[in-house]
C-alpha atoms as a PDB file:
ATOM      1  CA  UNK A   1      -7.745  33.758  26.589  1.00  0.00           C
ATOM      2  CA  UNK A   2      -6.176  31.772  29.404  1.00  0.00           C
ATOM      3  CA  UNK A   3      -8.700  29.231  29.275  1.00  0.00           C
ATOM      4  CA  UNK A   4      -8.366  28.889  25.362  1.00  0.00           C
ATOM      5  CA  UNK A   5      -4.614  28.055  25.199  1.00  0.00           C
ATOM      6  CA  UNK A   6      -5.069  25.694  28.189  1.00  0.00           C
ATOM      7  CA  UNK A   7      -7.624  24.019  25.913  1.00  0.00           C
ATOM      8  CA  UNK A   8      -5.175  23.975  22.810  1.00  0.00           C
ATOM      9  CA  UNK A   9      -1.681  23.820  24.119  1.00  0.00           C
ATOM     10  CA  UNK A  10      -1.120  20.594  22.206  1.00  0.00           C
ATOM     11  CA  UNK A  11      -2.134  22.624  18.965  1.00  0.00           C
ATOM     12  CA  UNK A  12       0.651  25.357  19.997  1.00  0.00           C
ATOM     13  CA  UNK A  13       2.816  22.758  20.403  1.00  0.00           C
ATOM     14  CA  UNK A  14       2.312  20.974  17.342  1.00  0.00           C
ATOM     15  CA  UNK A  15       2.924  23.748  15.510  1.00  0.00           C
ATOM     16  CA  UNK A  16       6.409  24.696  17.418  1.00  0.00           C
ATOM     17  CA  UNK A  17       7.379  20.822  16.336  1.00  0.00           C
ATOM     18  CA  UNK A  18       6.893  21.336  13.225  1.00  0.00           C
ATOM     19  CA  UNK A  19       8.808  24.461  12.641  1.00  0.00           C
ATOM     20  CA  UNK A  20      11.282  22.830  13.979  1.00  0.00           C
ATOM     21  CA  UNK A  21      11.663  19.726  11.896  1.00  0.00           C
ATOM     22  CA  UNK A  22      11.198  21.906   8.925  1.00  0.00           C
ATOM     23  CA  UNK A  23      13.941  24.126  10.124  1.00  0.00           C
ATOM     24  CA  UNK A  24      16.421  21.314  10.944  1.00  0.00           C
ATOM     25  CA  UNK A  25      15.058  19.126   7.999  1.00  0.00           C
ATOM     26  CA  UNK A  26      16.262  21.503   5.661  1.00  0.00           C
ATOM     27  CA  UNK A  27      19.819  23.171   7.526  1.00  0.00           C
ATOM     28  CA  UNK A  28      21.165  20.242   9.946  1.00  0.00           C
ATOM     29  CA  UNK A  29      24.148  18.194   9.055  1.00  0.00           C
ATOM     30  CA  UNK A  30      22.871  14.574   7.493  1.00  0.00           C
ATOM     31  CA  UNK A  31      24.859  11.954   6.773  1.00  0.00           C
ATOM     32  CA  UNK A  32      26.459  11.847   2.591  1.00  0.00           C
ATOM     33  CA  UNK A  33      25.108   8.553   1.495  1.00  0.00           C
ATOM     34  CA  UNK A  34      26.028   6.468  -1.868  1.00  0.00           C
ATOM     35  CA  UNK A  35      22.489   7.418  -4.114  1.00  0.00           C
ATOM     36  CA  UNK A  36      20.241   9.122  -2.172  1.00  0.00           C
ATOM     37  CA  UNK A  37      22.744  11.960  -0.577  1.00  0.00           C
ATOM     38  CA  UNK A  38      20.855  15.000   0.619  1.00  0.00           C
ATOM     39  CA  UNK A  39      17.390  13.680  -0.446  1.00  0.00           C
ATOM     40  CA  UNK A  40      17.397  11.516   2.986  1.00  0.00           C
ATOM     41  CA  UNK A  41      16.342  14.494   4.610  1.00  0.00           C
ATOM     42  CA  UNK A  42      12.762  13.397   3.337  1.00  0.00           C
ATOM     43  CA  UNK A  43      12.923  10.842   6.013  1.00  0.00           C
ATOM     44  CA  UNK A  44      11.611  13.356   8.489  1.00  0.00           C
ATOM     45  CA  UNK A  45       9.114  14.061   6.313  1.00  0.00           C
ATOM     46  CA  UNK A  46       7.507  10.719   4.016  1.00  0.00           C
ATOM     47  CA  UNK A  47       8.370   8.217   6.688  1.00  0.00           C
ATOM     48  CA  UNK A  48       6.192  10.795   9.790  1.00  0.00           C
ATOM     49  CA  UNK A  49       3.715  11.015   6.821  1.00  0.00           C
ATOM     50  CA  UNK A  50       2.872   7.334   6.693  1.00  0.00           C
ATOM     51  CA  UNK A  51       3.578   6.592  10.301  1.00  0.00           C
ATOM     52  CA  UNK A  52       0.274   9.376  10.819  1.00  0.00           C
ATOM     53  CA  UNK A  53      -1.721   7.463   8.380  1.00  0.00           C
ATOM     54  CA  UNK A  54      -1.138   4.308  10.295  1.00  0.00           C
ATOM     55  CA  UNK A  55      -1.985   5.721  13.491  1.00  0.00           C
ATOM     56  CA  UNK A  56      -5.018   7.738  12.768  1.00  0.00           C
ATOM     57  CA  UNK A  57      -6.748   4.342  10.779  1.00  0.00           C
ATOM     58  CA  UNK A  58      -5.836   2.469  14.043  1.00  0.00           C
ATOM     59  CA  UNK A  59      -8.195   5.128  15.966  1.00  0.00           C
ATOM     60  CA  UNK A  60     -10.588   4.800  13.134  1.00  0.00           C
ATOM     61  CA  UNK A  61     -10.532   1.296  13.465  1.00  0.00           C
ATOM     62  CA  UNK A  62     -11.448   1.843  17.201  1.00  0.00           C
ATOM     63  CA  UNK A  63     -13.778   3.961  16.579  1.00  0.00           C
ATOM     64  CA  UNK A  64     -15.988   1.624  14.331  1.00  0.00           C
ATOM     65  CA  UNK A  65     -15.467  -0.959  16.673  1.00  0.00           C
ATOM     66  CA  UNK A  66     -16.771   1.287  19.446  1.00  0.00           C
ATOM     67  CA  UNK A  67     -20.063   2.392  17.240  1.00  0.00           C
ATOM     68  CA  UNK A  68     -20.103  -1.688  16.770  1.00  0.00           C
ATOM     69  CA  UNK A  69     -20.390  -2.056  20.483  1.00  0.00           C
ATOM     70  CA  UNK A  70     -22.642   0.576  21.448  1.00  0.00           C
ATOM     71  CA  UNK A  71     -24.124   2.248  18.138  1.00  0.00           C
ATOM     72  CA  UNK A  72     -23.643   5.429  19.151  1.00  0.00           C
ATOM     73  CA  UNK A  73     -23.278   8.302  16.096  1.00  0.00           C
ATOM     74  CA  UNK A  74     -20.443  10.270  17.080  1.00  0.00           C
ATOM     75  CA  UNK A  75     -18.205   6.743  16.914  1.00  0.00           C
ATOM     76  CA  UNK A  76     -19.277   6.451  13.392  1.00  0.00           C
ATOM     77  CA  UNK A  77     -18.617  10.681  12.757  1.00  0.00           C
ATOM     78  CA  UNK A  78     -15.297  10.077  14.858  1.00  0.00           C
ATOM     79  CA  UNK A  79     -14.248   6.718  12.584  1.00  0.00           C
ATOM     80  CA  UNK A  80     -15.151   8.488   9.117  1.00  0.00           C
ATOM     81  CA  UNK A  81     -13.370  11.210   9.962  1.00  0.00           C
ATOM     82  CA  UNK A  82     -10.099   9.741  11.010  1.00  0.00           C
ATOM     83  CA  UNK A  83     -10.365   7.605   7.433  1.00  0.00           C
ATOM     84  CA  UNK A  84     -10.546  11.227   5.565  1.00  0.00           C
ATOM     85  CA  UNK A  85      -7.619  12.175   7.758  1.00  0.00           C
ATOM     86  CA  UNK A  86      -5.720   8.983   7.028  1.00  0.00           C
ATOM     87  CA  UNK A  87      -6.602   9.531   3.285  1.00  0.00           C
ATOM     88  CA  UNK A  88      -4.724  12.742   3.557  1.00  0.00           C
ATOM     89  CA  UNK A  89      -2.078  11.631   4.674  1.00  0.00           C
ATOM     90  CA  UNK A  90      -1.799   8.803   2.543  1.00  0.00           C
ATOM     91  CA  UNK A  91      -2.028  11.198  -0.340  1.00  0.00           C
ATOM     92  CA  UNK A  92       1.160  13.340   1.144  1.00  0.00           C
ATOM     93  CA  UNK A  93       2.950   9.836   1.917  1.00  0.00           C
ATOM     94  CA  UNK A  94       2.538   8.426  -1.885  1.00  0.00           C
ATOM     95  CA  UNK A  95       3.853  12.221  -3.363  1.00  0.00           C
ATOM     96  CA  UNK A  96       6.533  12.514  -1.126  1.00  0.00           C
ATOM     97  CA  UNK A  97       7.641   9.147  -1.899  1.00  0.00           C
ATOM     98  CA  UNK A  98       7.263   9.873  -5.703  1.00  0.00           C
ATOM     99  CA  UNK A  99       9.740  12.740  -5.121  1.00  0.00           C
ATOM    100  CA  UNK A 100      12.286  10.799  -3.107  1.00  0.00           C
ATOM    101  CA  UNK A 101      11.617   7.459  -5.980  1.00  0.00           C
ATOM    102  CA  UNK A 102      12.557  10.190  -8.620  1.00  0.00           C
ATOM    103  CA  UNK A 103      15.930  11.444  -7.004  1.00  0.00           C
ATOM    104  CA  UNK A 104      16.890   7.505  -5.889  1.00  0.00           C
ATOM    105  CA  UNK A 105      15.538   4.999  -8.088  1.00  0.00           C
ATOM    106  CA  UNK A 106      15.472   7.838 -11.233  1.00  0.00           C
ATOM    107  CA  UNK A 107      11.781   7.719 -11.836  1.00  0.00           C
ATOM    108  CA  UNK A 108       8.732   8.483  -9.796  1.00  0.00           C
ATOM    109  CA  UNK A 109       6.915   5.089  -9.758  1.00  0.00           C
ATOM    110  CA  UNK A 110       8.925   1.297  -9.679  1.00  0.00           C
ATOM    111  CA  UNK A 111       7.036  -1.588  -9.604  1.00  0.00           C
ATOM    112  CA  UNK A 112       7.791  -2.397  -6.325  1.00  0.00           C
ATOM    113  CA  UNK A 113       5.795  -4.640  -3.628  1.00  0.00           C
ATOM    114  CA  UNK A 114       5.369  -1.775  -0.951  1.00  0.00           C
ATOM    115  CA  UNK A 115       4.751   0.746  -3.396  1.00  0.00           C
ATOM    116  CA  UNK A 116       1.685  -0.941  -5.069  1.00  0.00           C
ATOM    117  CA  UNK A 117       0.802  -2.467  -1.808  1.00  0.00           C
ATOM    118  CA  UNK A 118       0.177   1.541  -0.334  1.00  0.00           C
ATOM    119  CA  UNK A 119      -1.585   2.252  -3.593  1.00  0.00           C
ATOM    120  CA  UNK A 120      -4.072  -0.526  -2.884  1.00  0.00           C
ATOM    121  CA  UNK A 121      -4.164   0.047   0.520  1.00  0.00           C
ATOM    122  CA  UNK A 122      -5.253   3.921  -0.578  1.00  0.00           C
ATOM    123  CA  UNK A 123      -7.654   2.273  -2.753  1.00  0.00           C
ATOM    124  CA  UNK A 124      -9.378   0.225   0.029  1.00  0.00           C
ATOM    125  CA  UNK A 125      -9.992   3.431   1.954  1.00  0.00           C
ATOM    126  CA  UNK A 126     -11.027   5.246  -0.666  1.00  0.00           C
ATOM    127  CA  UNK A 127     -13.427   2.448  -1.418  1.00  0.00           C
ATOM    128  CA  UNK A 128     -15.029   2.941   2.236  1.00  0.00           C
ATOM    129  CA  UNK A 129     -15.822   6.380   1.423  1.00  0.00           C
ATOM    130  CA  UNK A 130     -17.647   4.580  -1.893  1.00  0.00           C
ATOM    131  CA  UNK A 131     -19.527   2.558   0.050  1.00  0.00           C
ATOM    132  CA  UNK A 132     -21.070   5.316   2.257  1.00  0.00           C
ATOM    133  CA  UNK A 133     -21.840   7.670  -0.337  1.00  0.00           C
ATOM    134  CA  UNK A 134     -23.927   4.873  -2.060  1.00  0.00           C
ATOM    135  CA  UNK A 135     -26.428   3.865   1.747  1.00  0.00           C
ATOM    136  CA  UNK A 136     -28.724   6.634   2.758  1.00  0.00           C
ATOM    137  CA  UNK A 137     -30.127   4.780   5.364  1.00  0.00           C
ATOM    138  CA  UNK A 138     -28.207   6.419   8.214  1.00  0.00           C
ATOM    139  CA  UNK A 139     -27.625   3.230  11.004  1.00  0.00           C
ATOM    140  CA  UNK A 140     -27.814   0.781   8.255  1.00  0.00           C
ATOM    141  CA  UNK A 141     -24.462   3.186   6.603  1.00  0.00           C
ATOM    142  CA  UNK A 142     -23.243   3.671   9.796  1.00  0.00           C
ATOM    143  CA  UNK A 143     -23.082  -0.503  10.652  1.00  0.00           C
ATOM    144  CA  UNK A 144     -21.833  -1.459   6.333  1.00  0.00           C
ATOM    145  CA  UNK A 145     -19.043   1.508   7.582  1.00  0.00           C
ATOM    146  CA  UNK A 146     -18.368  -0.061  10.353  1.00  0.00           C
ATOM    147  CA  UNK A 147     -17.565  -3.583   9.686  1.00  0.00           C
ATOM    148  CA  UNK A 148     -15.886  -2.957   6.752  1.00  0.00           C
ATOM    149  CA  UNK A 149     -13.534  -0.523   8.432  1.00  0.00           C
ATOM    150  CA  UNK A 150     -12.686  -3.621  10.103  1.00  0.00           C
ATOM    151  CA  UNK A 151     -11.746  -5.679   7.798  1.00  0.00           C
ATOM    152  CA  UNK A 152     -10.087  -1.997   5.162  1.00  0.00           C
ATOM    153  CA  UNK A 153      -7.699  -1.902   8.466  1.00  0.00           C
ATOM    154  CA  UNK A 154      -6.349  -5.317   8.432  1.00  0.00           C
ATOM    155  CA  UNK A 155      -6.250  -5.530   4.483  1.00  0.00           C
ATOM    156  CA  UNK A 156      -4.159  -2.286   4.953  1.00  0.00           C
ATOM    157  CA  UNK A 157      -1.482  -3.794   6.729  1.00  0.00           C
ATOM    158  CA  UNK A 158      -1.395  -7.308   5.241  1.00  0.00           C
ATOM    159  CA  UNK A 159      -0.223  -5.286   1.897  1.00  0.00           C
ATOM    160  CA  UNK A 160       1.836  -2.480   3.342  1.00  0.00           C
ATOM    161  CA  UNK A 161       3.620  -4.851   5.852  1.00  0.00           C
ATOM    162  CA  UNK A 162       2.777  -8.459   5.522  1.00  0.00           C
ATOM    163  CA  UNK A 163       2.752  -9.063   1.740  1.00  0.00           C
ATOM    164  CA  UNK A 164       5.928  -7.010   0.787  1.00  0.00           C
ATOM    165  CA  UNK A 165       7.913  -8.856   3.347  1.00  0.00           C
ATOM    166  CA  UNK A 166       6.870 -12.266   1.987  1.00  0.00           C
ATOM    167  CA  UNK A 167       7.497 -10.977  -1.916  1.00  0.00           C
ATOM    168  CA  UNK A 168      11.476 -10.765  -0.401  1.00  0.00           C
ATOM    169  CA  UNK A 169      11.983  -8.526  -3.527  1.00  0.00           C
ATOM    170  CA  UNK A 170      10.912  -5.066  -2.416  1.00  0.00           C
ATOM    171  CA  UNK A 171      13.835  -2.483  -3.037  1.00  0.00           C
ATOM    172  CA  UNK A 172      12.125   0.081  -0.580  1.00  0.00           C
ATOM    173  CA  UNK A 173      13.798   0.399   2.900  1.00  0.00           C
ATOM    174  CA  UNK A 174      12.102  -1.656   5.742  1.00  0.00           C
ATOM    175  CA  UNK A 175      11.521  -4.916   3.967  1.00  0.00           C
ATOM    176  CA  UNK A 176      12.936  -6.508   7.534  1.00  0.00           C
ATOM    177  CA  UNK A 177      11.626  -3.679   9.673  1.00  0.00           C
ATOM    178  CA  UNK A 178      10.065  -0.418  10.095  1.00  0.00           C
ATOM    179  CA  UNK A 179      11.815   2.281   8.064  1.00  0.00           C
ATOM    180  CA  UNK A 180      14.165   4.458   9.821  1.00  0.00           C
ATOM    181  CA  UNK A 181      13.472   2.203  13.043  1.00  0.00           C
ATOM    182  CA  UNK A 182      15.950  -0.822  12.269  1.00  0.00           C
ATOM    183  CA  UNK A 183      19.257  -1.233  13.897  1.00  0.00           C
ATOM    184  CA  UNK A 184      21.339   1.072  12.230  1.00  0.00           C
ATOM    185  CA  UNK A 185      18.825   2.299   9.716  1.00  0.00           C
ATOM    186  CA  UNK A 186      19.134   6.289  11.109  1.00  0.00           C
ATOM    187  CA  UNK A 187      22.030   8.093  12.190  1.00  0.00           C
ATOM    188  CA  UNK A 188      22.628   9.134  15.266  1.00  0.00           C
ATOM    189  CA  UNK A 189      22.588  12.647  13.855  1.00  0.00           C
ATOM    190  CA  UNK A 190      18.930  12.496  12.649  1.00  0.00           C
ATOM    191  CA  UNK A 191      17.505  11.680  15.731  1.00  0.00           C
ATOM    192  CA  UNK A 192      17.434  15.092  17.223  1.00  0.00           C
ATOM    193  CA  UNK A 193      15.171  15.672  14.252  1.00  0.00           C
ATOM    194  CA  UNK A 194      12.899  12.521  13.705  1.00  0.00           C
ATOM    195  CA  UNK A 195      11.580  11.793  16.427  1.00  0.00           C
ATOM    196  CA  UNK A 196      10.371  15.453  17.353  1.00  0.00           C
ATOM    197  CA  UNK A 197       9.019  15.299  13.862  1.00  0.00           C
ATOM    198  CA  UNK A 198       7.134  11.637  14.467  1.00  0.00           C
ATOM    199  CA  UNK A 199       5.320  13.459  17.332  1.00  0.00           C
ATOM    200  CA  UNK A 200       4.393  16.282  15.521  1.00  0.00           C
ATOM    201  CA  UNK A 201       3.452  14.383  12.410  1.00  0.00           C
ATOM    202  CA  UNK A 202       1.205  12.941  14.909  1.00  0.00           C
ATOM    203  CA  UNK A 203      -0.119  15.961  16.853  1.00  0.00           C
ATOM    204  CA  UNK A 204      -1.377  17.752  13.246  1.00  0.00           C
ATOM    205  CA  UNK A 205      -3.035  14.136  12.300  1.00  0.00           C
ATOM    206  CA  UNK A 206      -5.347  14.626  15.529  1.00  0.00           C
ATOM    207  CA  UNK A 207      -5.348  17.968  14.684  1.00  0.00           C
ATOM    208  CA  UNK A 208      -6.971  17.712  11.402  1.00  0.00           C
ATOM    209  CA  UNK A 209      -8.634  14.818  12.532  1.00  0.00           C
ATOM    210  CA  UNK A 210     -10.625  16.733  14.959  1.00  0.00           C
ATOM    211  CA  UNK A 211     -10.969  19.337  12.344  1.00  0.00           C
ATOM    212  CA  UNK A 212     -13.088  16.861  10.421  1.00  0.00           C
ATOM    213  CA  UNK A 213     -14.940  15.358  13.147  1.00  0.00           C
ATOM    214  CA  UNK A 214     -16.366  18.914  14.439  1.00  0.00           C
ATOM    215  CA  UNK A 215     -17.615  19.322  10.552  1.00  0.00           C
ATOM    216  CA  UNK A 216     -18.864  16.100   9.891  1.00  0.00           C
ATOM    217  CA  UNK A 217     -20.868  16.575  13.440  1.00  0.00           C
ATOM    218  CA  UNK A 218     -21.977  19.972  12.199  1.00  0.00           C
ATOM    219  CA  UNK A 219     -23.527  18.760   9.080  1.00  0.00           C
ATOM    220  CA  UNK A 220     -25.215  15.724  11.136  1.00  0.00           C
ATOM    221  CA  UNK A 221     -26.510  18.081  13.037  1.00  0.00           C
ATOM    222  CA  UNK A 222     -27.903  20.516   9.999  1.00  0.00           C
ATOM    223  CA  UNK A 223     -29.334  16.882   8.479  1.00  0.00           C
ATOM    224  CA  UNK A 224     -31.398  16.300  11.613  1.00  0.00           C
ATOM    225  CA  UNK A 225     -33.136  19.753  12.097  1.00  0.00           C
ATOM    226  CA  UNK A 226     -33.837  20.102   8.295  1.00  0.00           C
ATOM    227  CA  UNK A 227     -35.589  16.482   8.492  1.00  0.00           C
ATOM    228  CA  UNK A 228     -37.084  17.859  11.459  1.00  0.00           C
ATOM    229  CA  UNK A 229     -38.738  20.776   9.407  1.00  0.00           C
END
């Protein structure tokens, strides 16, 4: 029992985080601004959402560089399943964005540079897990997986970051900066709150990261014996 909880104290953890940004997401004091009012409280929540996303594609992005170097499976099991992780997470960034667009802007999609810049950023993900549902070959899927991870992680940022910076006409916050990071872009107030929830946003991406990485090694696994037999 000991040994178990010494193994997962991050999980407990994580979970104790996030009860607790829920909790003060919802009850503490925010500040009343012009427009979006009470919905800024979905800072703690869409902003940690996308920040995940970016993190867990940088350790995929490691990770394919790592099978790159040394060709060893459990790189390419570890990258693919940090991509399905960021997926997720992309998926929960875009709809909580949609909610806070409707409430804001008064609809749940603008044309907007950042906004179609994440969509097509989704979209070049997505398109990795195309491409390796369409080799069999294991190493030669593995390698295609690989270097196009690559190249998926710095198309991601050139339109998330890069591209609606240059466009000078996005209306989403952090056009000059990272959202809720800028001088003067959070309260005070909301700290206690968002940064406890940044870490636990990205405790339960590892979390489901690994999650995906023991079941994508356990059906490796069941592919080799029944080849095997």
């Amino acid at each position: 029992m000991i040994e178990n909880f010494k193994a997962s104290w991050w999980k407990f953890l994580g979970i104790l985080m996030l009860l607790y940004v829920v909790a003060g997401g919802l009850l503490f004091e925010v500040p009343q601004l012009p427009v979006i009012r009470e919905s800024i409280r979905n800072v703690y929540f869409h902003v940690g959402m996308w920040f995940s996303m970016m993190f867990i594609t940088f350790a995929a992005l490691v990770f394919s560089i790592r099978y790159l170097r040394y060709q060893r499976a459990e790189d390419d099991l570890r990258a693919v399943a940090a991509v399905k992780t960021g997926l997720v997470f992309g998926t929960l960034g875009l709809l909580t964005g949609m909610v806070w667009a409707k409430f804001t802007w008064g609809q749940f999609w603008v044309n907007d540079p950042k906004l179609n810049g994440a969509v097509v950023g989704m979209l070049i993900y997505l398109a990795y897990m195309v491409l390796r549902g369409s080799v069999e070959e294991l190493e030669k899927r593995a390698r295609l997986a690989a270097v196009y991870n690559v190249f998926a992680f710095v198309l991601f940022f050139v339109f998330i970051m890069i591209l609606p910076r240059m466009a000078e006409a996005s209306i989403h916050p952090g056009t000059d900066g990272n959202p809720a990071l800028a001088s003067g872009d959070l309260a005070p107030m909301m700290r206690k709150v968002f940064f406890p929830a940044m870490a636990a946003w990205f405790i339960l991406a590892w979390w489901v990261f690994s999650l995906y990485y023991r079941l994508d090694r356990l059906r490796h696994q069941i592919a080799e014996l029944t080849e095997n037999y």
